[in-house]
Protein backbone atom coordinates (compact mmCIF):
# COMPACT_ATOMS: atom_id res chain seq x y z
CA UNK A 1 -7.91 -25.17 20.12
CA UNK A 2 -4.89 -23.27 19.04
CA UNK A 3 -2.03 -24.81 18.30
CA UNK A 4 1.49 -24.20 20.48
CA UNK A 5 2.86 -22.46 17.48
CA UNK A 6 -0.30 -20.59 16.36
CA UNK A 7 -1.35 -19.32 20.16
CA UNK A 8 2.08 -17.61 20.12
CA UNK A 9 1.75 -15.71 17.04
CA UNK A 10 -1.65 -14.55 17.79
CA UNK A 11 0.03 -13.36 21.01
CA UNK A 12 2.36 -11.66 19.18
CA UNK A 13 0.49 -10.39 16.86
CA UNK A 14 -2.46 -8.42 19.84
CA UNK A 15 0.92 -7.35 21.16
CA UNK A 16 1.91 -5.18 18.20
CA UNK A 17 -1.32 -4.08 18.20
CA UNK A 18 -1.67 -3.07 21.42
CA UNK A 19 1.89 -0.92 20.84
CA UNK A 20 0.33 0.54 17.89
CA UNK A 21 -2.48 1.72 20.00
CA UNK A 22 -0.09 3.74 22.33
CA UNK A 23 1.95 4.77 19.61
CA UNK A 24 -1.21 6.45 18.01
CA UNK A 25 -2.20 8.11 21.39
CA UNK A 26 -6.18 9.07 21.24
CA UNK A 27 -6.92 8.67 17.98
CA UNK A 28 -8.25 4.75 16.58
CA UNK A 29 -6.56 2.75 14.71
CA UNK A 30 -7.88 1.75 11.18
CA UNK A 31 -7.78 -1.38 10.24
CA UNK A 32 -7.38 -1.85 6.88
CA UNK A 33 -10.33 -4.47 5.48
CA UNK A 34 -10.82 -5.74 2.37
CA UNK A 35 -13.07 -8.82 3.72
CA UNK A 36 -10.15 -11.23 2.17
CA UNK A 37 -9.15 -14.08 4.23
CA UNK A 38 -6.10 -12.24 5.80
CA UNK A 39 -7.83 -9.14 6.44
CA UNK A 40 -10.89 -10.87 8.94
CA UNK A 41 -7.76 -12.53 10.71
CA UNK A 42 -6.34 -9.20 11.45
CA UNK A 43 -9.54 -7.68 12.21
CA UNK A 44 -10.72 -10.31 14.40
CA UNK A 45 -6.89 -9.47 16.39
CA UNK A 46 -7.69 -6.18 16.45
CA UNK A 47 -10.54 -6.64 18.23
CA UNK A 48 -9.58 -8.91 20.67
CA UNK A 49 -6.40 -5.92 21.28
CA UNK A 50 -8.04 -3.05 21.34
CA UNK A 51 -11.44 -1.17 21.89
CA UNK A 52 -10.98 2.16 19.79
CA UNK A 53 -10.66 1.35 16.21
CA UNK A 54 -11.92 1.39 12.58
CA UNK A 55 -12.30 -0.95 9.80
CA UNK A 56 -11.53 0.62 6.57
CA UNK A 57 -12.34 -0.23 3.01
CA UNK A 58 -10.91 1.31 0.37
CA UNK A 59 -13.61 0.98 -2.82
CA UNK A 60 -12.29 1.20 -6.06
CA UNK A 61 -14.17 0.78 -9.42
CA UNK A 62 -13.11 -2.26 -10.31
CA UNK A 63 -13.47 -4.28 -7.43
CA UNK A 64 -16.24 -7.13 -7.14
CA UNK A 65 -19.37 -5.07 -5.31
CA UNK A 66 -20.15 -8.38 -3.25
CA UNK A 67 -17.04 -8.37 -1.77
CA UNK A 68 -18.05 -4.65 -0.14
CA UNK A 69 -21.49 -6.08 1.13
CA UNK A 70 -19.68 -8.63 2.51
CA UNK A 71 -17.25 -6.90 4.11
CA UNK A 72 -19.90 -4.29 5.61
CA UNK A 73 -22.06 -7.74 6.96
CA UNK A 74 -18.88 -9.01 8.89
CA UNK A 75 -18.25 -5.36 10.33
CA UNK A 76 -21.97 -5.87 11.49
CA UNK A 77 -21.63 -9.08 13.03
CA UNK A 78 -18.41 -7.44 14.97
CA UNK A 79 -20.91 -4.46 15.64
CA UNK A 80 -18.52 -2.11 13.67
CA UNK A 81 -19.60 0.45 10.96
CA UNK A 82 -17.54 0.10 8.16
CA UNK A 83 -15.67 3.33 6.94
CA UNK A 84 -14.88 3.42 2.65
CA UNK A 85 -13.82 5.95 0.10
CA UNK A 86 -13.98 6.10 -3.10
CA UNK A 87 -11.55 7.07 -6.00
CA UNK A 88 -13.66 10.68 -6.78
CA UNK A 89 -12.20 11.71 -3.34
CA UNK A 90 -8.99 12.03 -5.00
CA UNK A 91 -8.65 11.81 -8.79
CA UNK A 92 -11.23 9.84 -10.26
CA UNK A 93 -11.52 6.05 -10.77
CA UNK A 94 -8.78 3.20 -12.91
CA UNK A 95 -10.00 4.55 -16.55
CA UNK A 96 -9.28 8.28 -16.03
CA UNK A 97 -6.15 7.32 -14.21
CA UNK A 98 -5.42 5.31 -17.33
CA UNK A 99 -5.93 7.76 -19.49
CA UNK A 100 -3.88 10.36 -17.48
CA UNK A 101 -1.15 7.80 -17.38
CA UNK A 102 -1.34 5.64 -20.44
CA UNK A 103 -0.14 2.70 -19.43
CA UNK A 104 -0.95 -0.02 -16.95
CA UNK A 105 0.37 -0.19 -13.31
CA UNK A 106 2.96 -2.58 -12.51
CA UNK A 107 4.68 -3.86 -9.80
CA UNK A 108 7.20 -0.99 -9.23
CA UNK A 109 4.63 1.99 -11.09
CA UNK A 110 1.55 0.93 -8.26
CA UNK A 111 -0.33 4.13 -9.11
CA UNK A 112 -3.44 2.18 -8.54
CA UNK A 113 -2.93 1.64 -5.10
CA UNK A 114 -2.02 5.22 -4.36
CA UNK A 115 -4.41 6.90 -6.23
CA UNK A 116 -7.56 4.84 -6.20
CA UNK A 117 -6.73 3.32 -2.31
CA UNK A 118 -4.43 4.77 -0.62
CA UNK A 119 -4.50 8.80 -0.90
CA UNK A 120 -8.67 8.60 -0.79
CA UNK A 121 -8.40 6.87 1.76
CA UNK A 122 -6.32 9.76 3.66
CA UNK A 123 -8.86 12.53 2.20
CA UNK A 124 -11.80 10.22 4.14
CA UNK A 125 -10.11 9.93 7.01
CA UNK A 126 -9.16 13.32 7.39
CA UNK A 127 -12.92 14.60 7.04
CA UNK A 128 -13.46 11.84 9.50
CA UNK A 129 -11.11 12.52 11.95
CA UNK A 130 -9.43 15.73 11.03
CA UNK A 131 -5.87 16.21 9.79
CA UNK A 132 -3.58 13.96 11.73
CA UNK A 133 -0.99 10.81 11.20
CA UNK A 134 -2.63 7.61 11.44
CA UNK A 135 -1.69 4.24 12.63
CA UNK A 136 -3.02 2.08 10.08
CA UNK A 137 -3.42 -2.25 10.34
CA UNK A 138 -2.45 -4.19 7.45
CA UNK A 139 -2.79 -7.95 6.76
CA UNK A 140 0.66 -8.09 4.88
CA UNK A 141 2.62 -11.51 5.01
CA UNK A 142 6.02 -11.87 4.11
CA UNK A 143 4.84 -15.86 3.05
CA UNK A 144 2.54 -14.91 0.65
CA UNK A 145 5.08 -14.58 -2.09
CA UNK A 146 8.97 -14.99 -2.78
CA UNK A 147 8.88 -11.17 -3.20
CA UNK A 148 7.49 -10.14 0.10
CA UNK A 149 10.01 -12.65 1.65
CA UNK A 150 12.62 -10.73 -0.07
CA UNK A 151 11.08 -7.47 0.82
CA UNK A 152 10.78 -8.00 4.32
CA UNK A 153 13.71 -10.65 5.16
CA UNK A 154 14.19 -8.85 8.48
CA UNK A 155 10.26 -8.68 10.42
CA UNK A 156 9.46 -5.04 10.09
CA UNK A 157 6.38 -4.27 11.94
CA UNK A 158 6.02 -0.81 11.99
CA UNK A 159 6.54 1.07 8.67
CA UNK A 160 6.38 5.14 7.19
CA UNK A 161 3.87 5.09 4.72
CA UNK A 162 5.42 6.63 1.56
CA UNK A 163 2.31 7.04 -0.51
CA UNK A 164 0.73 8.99 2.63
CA UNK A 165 3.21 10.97 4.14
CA UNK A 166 3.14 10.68 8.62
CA UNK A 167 0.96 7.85 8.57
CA UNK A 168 2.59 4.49 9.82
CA UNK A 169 1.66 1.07 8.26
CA UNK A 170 1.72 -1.61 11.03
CA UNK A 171 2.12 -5.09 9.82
CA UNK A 172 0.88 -7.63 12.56
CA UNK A 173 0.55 -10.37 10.75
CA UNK A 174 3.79 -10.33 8.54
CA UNK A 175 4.87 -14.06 10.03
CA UNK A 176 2.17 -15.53 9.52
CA UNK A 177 1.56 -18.87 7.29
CA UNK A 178 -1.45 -19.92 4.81
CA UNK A 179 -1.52 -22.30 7.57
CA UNK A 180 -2.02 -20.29 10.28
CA UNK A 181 -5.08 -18.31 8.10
CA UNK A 182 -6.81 -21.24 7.48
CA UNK A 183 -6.56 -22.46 11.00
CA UNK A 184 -7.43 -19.70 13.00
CA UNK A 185 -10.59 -18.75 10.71
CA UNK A 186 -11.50 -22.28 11.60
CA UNK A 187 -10.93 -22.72 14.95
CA UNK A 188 -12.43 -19.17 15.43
CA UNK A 189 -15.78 -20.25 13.26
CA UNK A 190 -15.41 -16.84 10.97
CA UNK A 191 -17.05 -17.41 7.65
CA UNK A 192 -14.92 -16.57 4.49
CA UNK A 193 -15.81 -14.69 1.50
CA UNK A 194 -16.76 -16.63 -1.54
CA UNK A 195 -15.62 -14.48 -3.28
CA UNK A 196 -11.51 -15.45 -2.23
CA UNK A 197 -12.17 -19.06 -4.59
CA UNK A 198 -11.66 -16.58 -7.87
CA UNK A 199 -8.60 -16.73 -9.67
CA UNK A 200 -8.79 -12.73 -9.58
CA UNK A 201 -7.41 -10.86 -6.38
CA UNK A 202 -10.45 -9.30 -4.29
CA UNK A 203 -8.46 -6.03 -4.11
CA UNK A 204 -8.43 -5.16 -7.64
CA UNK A 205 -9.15 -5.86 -11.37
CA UNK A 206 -7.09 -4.36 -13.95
CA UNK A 207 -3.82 -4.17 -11.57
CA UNK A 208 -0.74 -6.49 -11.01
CA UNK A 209 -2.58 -9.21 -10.15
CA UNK A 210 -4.87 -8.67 -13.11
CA UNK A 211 -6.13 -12.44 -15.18
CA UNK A 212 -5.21 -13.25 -18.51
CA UNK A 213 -9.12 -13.73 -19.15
CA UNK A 214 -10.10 -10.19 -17.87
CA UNK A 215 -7.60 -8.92 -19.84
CA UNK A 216 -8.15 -10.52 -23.31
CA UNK A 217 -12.32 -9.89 -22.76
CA UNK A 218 -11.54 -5.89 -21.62
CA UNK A 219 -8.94 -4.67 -23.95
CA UNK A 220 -11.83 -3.18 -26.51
CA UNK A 221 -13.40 -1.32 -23.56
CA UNK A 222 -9.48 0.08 -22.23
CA UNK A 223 -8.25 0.80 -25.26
CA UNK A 224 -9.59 3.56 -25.99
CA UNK A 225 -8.56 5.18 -22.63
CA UNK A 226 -4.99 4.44 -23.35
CA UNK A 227 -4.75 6.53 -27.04
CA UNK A 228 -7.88 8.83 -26.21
């Protein structure tokens, strides 16, 4: 059973969905899913909110392939299709990006989430669902690091999305604990990705959160990318 606490954000949380709904009028809303821990809390929300909507996962080329299959097999269970892109929808994959940029993306230059995620994304969704501004689900927490609890000191839960001009980001999860993750996937019974015990973020290789290790074992294979 759900804790006091825990029952209320949940409520809280189906209620900004809900708003996001009628804020995006007859078109779904996409749910952003990566098959990470945070991401099968928000979809499991989203559809306990809401009937019309669609689980989105952005591929990239140097993401772990098992965490896609596993993704798609929970969208199954939840008797969703899973919608992805890919970065060739937009301009090609992390090494030509590299080499167009020559150097790697950091924290403030995030070109690898706007042009391997974020602006493919759009280009699928448009040739999905035609041009229009989309509501889009996020499992963002301001708890997950010191920066995000800078970044979002006051709860923000409806954003502009400045890589994808028109579309809104909606954050219904942004008060959320570790805590609260852990519990509700148990209570609920959802099974997690093995894939979450690596030290290496299930979104990305080769980005901010990139490992030491990766790095030291890759440089051979990137370098040549970066003075080609």
């Amino acid at each position: 059973m759900l804790s006091f606490q825990l029952r209320r954000k949940v409520e809280r949380s189906i209620r900004i969905i809900r708003e996001a709904k009628i804020r995006a009028g007859d078109l779904p809303l996409i749910v952003n899913f990566s098959g990470g821990k945070d991401s099968l809390v928000l979809l499991d929300l989203a559809r306990q909110a809401v009937d019309d909507l669609v689980p989105f996962y952005t591929k990239t080329d140097i993401q772990f392939e098992e965490s896609f299959e596993y993704a798609r097999s929970i969208c199954q269970v939840f008797g969703y299709d899973l919608a992805y892109s890919t970065p060739d929808l937009y301009k090609g994959g992390f090494y030509q990006r590299l080499a167009h940029f020559k150097y790697f993306p950091t924290i403030k230059k995030r070109w690898c989430s706007r042009d391997l995620k974020f602006r493919p994304q759009k280009r699928k969704l448009t040739s999905m669902l035609g041009r229009h501004h989309f509501y889009k689900l996020n499992a963002v927490r301001r708890y997950e690091s010191s920066r995000r609890r800078q970044i979002y000191k006051s709860p923000v839960y409806f954003k502009p999305d400045y890589d994808v001009h028109g579309d809104i980001i909606v954050l219904p999860l942004l008060d959320w604990t570790d805590n609260d993750i852990q519990s509700y996937l148990k209570i609920r019974d959802i099974p997690v990705n093995p894939y979450t015990r690596s030290i290496l973020s299930l979104d990305a290789i080769g980005v901010p959160s990139i490992s030491l290790t990766f790095m030291r074992g890759s440089l051979s294979s990137i370098l040549p990318y970066m003075i080609g």
